[in-house]
N, C-alpha and C. Protein backbone atom coordinates (compact mmCIF):
# COMPACT_ATOMS: atom_id res chain seq x y z
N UNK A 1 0.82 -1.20 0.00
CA UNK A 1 0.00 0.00 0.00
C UNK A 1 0.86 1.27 0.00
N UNK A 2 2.05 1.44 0.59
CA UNK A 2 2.72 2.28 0.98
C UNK A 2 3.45 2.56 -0.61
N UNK A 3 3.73 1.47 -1.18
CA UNK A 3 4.22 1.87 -2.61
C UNK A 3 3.65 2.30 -3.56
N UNK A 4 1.93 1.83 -3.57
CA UNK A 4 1.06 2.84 -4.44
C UNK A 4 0.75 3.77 -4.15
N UNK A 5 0.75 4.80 -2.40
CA UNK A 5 0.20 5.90 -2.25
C UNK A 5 1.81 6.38 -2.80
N UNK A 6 2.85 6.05 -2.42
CA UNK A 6 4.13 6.65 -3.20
C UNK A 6 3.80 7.17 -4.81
N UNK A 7 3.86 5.83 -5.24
CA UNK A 7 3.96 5.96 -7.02
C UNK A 7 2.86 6.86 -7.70
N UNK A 8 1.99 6.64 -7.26
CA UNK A 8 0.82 7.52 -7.81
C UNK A 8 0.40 9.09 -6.68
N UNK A 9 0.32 9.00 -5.71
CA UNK A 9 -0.08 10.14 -5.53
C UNK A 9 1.38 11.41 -4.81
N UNK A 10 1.80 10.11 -3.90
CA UNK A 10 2.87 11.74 -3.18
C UNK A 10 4.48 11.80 -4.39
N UNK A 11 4.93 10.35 -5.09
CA UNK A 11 5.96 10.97 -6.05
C UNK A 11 5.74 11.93 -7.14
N UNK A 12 4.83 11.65 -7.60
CA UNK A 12 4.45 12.67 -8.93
C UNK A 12 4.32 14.45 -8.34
N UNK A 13 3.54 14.41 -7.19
CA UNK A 13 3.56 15.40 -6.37
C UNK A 13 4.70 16.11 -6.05
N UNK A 14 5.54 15.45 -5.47
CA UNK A 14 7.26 15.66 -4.48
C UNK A 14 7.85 16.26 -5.84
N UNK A 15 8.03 15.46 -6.76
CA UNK A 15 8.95 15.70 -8.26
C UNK A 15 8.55 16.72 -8.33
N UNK A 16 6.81 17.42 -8.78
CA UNK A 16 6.73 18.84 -9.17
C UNK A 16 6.84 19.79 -8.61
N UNK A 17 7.23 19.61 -7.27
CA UNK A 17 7.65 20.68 -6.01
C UNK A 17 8.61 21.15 -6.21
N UNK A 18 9.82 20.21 -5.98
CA UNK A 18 11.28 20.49 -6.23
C UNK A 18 11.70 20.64 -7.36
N UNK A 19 11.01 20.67 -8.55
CA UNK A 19 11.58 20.88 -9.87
C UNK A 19 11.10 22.00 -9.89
N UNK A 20 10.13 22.57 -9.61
CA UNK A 20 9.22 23.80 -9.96
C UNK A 20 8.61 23.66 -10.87
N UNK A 21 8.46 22.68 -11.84
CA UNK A 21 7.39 22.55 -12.69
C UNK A 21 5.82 22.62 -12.50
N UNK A 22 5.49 22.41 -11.33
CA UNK A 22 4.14 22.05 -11.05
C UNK A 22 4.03 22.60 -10.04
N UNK A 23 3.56 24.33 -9.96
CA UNK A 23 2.95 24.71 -8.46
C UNK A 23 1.84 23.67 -7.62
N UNK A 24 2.12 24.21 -6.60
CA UNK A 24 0.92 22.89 -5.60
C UNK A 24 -0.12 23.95 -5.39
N UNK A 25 -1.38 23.59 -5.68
CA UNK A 25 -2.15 24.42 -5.69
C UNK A 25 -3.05 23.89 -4.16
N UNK A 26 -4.14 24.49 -3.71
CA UNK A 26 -4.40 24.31 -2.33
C UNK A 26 -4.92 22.94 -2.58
N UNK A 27 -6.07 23.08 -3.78
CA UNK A 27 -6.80 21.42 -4.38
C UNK A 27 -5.96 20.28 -3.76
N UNK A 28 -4.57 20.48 -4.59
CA UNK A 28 -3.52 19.52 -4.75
C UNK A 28 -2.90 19.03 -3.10
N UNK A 29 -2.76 20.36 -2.72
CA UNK A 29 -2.17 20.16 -0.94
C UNK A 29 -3.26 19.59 -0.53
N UNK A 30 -4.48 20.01 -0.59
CA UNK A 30 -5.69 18.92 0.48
C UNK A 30 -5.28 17.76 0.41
N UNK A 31 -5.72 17.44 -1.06
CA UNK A 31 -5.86 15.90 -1.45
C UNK A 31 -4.83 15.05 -0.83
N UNK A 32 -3.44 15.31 -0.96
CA UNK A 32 -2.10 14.78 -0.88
C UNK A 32 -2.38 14.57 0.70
N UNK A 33 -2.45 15.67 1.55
CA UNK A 33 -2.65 15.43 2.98
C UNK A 33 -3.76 15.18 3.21
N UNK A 34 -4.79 14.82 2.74
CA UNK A 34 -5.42 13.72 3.42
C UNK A 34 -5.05 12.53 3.00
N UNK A 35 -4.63 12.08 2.05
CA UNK A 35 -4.89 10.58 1.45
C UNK A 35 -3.24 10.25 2.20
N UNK A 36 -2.00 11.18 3.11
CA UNK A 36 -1.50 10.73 3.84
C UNK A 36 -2.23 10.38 5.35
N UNK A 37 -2.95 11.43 5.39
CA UNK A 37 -3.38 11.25 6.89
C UNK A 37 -4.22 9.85 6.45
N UNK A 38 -4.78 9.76 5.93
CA UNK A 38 -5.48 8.26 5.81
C UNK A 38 -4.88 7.12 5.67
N UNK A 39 -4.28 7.04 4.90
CA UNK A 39 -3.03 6.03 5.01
C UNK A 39 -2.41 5.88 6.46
N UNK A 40 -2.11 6.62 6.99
CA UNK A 40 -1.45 6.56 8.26
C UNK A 40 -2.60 6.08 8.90
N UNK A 41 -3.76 6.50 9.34
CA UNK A 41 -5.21 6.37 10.25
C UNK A 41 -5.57 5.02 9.62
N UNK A 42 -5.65 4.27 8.63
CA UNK A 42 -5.51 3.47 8.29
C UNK A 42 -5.02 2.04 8.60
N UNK A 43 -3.56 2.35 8.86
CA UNK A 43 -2.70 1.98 9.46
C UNK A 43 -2.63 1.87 11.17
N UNK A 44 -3.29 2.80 11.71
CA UNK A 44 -3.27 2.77 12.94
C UNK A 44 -4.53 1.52 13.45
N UNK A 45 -5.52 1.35 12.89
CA UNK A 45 -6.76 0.57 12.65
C UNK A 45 -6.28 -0.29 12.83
N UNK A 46 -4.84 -0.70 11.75
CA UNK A 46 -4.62 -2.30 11.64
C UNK A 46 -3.48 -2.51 12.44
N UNK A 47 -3.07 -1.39 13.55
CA UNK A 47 -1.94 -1.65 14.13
C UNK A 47 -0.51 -1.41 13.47
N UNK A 48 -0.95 -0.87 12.22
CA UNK A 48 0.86 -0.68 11.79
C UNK A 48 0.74 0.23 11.39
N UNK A 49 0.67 1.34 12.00
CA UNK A 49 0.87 2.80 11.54
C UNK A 49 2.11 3.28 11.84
N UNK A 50 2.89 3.24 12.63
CA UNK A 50 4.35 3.11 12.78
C UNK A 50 5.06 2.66 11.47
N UNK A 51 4.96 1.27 10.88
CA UNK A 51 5.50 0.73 9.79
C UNK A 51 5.38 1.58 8.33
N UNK A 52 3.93 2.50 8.31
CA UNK A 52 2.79 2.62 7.57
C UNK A 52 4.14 4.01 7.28
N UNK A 53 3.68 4.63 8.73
CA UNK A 53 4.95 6.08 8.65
C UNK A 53 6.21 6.04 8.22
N UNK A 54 6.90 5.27 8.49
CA UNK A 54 7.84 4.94 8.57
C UNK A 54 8.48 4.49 6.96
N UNK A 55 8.00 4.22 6.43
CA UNK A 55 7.71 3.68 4.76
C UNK A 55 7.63 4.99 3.90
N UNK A 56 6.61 5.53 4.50
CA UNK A 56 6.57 7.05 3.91
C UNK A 56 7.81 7.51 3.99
N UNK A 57 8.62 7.78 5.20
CA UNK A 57 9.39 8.81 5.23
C UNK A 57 10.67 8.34 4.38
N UNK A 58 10.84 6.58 4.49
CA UNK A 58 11.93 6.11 3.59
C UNK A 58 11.90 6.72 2.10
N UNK A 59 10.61 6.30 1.54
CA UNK A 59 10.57 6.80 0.22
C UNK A 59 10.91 8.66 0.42
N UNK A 60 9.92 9.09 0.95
CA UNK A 60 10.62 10.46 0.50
C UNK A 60 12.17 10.69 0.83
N UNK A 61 12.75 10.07 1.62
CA UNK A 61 14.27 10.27 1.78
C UNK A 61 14.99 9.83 0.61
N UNK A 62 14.69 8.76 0.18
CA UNK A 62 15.15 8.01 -1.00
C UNK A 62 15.50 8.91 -2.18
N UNK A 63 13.51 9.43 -2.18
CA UNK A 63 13.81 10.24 -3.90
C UNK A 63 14.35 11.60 -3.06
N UNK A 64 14.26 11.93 -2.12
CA UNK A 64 15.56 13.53 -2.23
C UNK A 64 16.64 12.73 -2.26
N UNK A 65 17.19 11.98 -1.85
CA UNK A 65 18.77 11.52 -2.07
C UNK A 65 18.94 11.49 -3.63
N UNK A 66 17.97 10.68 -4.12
CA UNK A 66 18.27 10.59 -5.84
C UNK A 66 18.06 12.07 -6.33
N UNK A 67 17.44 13.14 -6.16
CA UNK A 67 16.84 13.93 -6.77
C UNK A 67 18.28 15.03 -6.58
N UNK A 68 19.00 15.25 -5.30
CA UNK A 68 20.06 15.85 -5.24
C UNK A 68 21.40 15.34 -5.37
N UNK A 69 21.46 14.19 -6.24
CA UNK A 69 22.59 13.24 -6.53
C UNK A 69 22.54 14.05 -8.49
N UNK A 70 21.22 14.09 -9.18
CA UNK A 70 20.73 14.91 -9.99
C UNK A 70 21.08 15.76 -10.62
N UNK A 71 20.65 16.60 -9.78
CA UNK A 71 21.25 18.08 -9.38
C UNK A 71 22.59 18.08 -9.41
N UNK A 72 23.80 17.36 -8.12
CA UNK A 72 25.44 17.63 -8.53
C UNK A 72 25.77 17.09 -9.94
N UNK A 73 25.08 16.23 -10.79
CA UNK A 73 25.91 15.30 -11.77
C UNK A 73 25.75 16.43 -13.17
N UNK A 74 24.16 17.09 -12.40
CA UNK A 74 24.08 18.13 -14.21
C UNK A 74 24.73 19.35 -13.85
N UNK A 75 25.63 19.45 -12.74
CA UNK A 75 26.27 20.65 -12.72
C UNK A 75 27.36 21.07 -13.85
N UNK A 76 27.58 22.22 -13.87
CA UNK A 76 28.57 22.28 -14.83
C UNK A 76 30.50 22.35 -14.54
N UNK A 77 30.40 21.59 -15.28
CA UNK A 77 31.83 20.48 -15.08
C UNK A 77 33.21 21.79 -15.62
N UNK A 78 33.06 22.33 -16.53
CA UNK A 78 34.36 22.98 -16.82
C UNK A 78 34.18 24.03 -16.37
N UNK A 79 33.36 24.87 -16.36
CA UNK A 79 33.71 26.60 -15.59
C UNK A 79 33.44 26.40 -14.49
N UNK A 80 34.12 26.89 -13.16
CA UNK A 80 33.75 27.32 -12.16
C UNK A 80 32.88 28.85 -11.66
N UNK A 81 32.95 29.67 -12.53
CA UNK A 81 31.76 30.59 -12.81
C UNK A 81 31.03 30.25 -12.58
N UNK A 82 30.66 29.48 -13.96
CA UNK A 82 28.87 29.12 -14.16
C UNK A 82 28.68 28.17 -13.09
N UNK A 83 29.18 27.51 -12.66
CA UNK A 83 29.30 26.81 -11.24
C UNK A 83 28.29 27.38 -10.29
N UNK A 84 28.75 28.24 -9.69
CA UNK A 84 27.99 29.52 -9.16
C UNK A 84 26.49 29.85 -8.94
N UNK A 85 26.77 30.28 -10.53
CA UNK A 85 25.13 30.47 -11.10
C UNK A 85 24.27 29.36 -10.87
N UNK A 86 25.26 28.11 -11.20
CA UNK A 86 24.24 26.84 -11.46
C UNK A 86 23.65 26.43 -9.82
N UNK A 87 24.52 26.61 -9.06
CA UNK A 87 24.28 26.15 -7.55
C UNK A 87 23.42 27.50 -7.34
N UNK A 88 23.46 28.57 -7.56
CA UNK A 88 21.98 29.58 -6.86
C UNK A 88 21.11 29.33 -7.13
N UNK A 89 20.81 28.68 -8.89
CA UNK A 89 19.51 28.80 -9.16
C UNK A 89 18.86 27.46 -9.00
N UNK A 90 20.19 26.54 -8.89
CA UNK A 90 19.39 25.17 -7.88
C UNK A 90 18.89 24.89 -6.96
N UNK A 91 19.79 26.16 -6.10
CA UNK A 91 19.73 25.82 -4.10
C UNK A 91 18.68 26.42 -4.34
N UNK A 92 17.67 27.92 -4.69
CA UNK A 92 16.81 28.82 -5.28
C UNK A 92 15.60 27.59 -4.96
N UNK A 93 15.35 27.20 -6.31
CA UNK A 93 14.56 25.45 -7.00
C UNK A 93 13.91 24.98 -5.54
N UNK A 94 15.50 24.09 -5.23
CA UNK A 94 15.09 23.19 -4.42
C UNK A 94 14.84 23.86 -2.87
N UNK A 95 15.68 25.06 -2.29
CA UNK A 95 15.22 25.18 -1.03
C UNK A 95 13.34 25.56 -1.03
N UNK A 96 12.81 26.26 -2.36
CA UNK A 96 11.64 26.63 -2.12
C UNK A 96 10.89 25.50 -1.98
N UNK A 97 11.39 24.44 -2.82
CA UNK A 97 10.36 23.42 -2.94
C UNK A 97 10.53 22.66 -1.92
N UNK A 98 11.60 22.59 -0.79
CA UNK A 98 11.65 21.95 0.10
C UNK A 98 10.84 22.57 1.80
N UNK A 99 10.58 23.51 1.35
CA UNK A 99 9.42 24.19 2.01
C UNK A 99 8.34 23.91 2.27
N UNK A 100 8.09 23.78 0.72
CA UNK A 100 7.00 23.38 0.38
C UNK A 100 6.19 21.86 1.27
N UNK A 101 7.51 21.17 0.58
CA UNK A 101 7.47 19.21 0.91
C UNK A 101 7.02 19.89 2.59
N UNK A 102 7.93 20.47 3.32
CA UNK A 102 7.75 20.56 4.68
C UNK A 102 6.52 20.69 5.43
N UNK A 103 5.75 21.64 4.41
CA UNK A 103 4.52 21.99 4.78
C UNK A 103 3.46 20.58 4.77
N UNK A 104 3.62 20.21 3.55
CA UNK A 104 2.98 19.43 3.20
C UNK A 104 2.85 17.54 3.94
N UNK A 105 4.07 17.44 4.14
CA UNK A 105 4.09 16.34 4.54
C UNK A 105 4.22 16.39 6.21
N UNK A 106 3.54 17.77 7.02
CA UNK A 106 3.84 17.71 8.44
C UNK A 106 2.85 17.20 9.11
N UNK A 107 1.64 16.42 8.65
CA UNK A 107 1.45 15.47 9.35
C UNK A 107 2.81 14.26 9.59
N UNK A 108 3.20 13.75 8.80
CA UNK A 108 4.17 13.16 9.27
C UNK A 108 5.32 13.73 9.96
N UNK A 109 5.65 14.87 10.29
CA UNK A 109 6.84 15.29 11.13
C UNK A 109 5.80 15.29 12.57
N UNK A 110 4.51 15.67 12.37
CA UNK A 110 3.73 16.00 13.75
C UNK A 110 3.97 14.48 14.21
N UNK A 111 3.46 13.42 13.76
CA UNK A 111 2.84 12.31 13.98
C UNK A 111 3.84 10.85 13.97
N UNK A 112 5.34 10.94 13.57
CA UNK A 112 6.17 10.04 12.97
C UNK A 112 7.45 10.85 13.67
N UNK A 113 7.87 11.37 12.87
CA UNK A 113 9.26 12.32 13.38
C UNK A 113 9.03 12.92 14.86
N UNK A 114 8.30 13.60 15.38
CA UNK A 114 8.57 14.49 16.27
C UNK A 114 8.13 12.98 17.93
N UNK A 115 7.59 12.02 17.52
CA UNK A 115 7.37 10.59 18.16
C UNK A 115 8.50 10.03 18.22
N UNK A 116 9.22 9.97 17.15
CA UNK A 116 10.66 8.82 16.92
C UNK A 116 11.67 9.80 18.09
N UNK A 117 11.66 11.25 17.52
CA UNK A 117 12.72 11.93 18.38
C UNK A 117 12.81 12.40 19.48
N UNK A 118 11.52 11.99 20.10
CA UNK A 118 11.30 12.20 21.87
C UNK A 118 11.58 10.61 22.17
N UNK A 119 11.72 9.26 21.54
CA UNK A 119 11.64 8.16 21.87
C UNK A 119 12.99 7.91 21.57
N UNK A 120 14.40 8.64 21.38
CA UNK A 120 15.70 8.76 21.33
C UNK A 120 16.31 8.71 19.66
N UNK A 121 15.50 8.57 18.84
CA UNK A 121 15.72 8.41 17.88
C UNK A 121 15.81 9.77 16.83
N UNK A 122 17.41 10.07 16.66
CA UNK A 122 17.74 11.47 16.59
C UNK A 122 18.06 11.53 15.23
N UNK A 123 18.37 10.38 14.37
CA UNK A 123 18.51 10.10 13.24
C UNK A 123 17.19 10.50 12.49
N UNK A 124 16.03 10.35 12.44
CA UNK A 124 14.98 11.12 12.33
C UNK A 124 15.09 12.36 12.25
N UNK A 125 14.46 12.79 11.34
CA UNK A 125 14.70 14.69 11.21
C UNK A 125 13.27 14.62 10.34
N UNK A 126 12.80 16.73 10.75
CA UNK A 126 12.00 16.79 9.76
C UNK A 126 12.29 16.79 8.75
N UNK A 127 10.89 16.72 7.50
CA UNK A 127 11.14 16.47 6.24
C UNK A 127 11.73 17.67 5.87
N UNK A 128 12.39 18.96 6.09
CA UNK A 128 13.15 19.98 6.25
C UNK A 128 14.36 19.69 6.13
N UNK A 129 14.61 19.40 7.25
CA UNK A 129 16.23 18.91 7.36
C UNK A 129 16.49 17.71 7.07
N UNK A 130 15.82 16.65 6.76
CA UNK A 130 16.26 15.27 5.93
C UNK A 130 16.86 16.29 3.79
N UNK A 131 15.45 17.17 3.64
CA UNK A 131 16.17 17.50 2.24
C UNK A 131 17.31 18.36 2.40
N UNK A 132 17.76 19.56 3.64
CA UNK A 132 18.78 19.96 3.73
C UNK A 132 20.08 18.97 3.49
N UNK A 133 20.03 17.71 4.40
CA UNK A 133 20.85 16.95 4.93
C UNK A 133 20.99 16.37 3.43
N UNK A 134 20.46 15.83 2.10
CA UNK A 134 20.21 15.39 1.12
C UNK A 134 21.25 16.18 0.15
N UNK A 135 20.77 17.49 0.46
CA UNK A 135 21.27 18.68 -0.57
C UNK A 135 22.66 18.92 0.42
N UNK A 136 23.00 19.02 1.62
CA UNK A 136 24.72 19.12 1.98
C UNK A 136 25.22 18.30 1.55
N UNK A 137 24.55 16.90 1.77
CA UNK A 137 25.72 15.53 1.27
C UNK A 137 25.86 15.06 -0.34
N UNK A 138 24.62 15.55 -0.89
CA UNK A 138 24.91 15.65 -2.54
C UNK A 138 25.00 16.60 -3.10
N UNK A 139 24.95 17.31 -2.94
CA UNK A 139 25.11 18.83 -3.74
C UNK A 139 26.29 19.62 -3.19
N UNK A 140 26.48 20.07 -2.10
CA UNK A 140 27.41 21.19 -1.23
C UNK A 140 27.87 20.41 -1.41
N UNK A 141 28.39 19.63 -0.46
CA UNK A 141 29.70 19.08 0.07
C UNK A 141 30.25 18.42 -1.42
N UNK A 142 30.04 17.45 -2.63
CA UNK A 142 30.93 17.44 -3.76
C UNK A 142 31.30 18.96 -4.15
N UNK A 143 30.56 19.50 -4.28
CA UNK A 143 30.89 20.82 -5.53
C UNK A 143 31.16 22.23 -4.38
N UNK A 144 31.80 21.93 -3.06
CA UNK A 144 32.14 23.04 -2.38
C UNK A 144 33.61 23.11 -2.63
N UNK A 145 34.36 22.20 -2.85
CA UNK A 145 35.38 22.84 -3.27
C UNK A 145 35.90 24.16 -4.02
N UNK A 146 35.14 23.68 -5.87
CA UNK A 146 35.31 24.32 -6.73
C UNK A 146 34.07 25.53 -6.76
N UNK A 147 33.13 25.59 -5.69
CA UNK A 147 32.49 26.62 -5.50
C UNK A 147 33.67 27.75 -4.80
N UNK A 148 34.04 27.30 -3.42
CA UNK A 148 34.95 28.07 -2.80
C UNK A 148 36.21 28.76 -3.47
N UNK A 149 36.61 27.85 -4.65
CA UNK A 149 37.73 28.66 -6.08
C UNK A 149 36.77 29.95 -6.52
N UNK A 150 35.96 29.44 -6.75
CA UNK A 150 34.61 30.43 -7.30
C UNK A 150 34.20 31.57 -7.28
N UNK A 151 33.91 31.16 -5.94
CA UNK A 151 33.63 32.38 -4.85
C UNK A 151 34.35 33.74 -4.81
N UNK A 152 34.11 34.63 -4.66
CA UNK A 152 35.16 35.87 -4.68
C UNK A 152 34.68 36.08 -2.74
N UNK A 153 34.16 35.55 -2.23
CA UNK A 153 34.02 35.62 -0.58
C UNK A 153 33.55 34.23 -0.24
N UNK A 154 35.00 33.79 0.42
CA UNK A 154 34.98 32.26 0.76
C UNK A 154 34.47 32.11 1.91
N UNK A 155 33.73 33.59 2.51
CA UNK A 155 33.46 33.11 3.93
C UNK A 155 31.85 32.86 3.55
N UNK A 156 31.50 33.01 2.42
CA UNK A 156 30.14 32.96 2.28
C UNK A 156 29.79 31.34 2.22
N UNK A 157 30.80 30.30 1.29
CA UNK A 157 30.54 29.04 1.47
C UNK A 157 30.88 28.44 2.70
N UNK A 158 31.63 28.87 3.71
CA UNK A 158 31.64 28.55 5.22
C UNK A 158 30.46 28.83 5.85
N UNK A 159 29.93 29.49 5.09
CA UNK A 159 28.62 30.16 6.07
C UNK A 159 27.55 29.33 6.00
N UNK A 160 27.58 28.99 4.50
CA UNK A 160 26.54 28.04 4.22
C UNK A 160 26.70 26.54 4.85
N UNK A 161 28.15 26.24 4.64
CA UNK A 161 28.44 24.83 5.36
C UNK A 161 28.01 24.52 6.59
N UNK A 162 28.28 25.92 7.60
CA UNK A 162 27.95 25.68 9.30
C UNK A 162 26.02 25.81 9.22
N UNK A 163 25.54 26.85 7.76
CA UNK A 163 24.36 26.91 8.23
C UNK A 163 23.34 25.23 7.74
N UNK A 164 24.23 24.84 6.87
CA UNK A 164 23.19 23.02 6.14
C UNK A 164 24.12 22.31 7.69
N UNK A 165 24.67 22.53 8.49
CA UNK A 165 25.04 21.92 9.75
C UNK A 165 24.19 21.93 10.82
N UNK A 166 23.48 22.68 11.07
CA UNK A 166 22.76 23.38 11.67
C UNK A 166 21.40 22.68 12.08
N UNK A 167 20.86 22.40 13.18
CA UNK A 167 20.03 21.61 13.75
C UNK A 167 18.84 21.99 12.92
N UNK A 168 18.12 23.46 12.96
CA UNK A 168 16.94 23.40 12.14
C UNK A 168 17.26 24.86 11.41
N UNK A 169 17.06 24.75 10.24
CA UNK A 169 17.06 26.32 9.49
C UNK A 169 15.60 26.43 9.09
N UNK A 170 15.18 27.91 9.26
CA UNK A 170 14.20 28.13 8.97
C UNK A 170 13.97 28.81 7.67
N UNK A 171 12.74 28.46 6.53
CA UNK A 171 12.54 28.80 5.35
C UNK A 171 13.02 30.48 5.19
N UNK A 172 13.02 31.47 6.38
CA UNK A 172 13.44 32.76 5.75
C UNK A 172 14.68 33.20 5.56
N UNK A 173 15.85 32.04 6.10
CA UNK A 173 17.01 32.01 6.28
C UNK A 173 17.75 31.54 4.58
N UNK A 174 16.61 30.96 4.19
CA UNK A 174 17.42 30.47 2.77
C UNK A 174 17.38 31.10 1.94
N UNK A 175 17.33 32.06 1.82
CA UNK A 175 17.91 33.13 0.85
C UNK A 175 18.86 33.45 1.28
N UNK A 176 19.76 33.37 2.56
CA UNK A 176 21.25 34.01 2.74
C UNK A 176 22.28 32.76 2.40
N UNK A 177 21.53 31.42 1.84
CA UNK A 177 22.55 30.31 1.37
C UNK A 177 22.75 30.71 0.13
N UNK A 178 22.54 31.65 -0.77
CA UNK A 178 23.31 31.85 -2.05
C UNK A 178 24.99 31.48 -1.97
N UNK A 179 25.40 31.36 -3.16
CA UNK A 179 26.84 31.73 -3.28
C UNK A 179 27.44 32.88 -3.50
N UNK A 180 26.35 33.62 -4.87
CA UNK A 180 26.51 34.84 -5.09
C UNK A 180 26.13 35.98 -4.41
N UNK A 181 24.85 36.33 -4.33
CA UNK A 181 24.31 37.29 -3.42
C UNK A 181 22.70 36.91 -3.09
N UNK A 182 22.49 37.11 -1.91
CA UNK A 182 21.01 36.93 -1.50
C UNK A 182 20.20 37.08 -2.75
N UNK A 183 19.14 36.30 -2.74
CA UNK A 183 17.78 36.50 -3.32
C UNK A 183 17.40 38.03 -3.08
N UNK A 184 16.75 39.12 -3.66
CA UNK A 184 15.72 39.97 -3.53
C UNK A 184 14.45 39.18 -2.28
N UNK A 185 14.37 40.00 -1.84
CA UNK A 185 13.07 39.35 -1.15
C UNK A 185 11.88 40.22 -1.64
């Protein structure tokens, strides 16, 4: 069950978030969060709502791991310039859409995550900082090197390193992870 509410309703969903192809419109957010909350309530009925959650959060960890593995491989390989550019208007992409996921999937941080991590289980993170943690270990951390050549202020990719380190960042903070210069707000 956990692989068809994946395949059909929350992957097709997740993909058009983080790509930006497909705004989530409110329609779209209902539907998605209920047919999680049901699945989960579901699950609780038959006693495996734990398993039920828990399934969920694998898959979405999964496709951000693949989705920001992606992202470093279509970076651009010979200029370190365009380097730059390419990591703002990615981190740009994906931090909005990872907002987004956050919003969306917090029945499960209410109900799964924020349960696992009062019960010692610290490896658990919200769906926030699982895609941060996704995007430092595939994205930053390969291509910080030749960002930091890049850079004309190397304290700006330090900044970003300690801030994807960072227990929880909040959505208004990610506009100061550019390389180049903040977003306009």
């Amino acid at each position: 069950m956990a692989e068809e509410l994946w395949r059909t309703d929350l992957e097709p969903t997740v993909a058009g978030i983080l790509t930006g192809n497909e705004p989530l419109t409110f329609a779209a957010h209902a539907a998605v969060y209920s047919k999680i909350f049901n699945y989960v309530a579901e699950g609780k009925a038959k006693g495996s709502s734990e398993e039920s959650q828990a399934q969920i959060y694998t898959q979405v960890q999964t496709f951000l791991d693949e989705h920001t593995k992606r992202i470093a491989s279509a970076a651009p390989t010979s200029d370190d310039g365009e380097l730059a550019t390419y990591y703002d208007t990615e981190w740009d992409r994906f931090s909005s859409g990872a907002a987004v996921l956050h919003r969306l999937l917090n029945y499960l941080n209410r109900h799964y995550v924020f349960r696992k991590r009062a019960e010692g289980h610290l490896n658990i993170v919200t769906i926030r900082n699982l895609a941060l943690g996704s995007w430092r270990e595939n994205v930053f951390e390969p291509l910080s090197p030749r960002l930091e050549k890049a850079s004309p202020n190397q304290e700006q990719v330090e900044s970003i390193r300690n801030r994807l380190n960072s227990e929880e960042l909040l959505d208004d903070k990610f506009k100061e992870m550019r390389i180049t210069s903040p977003q306009p707000a």
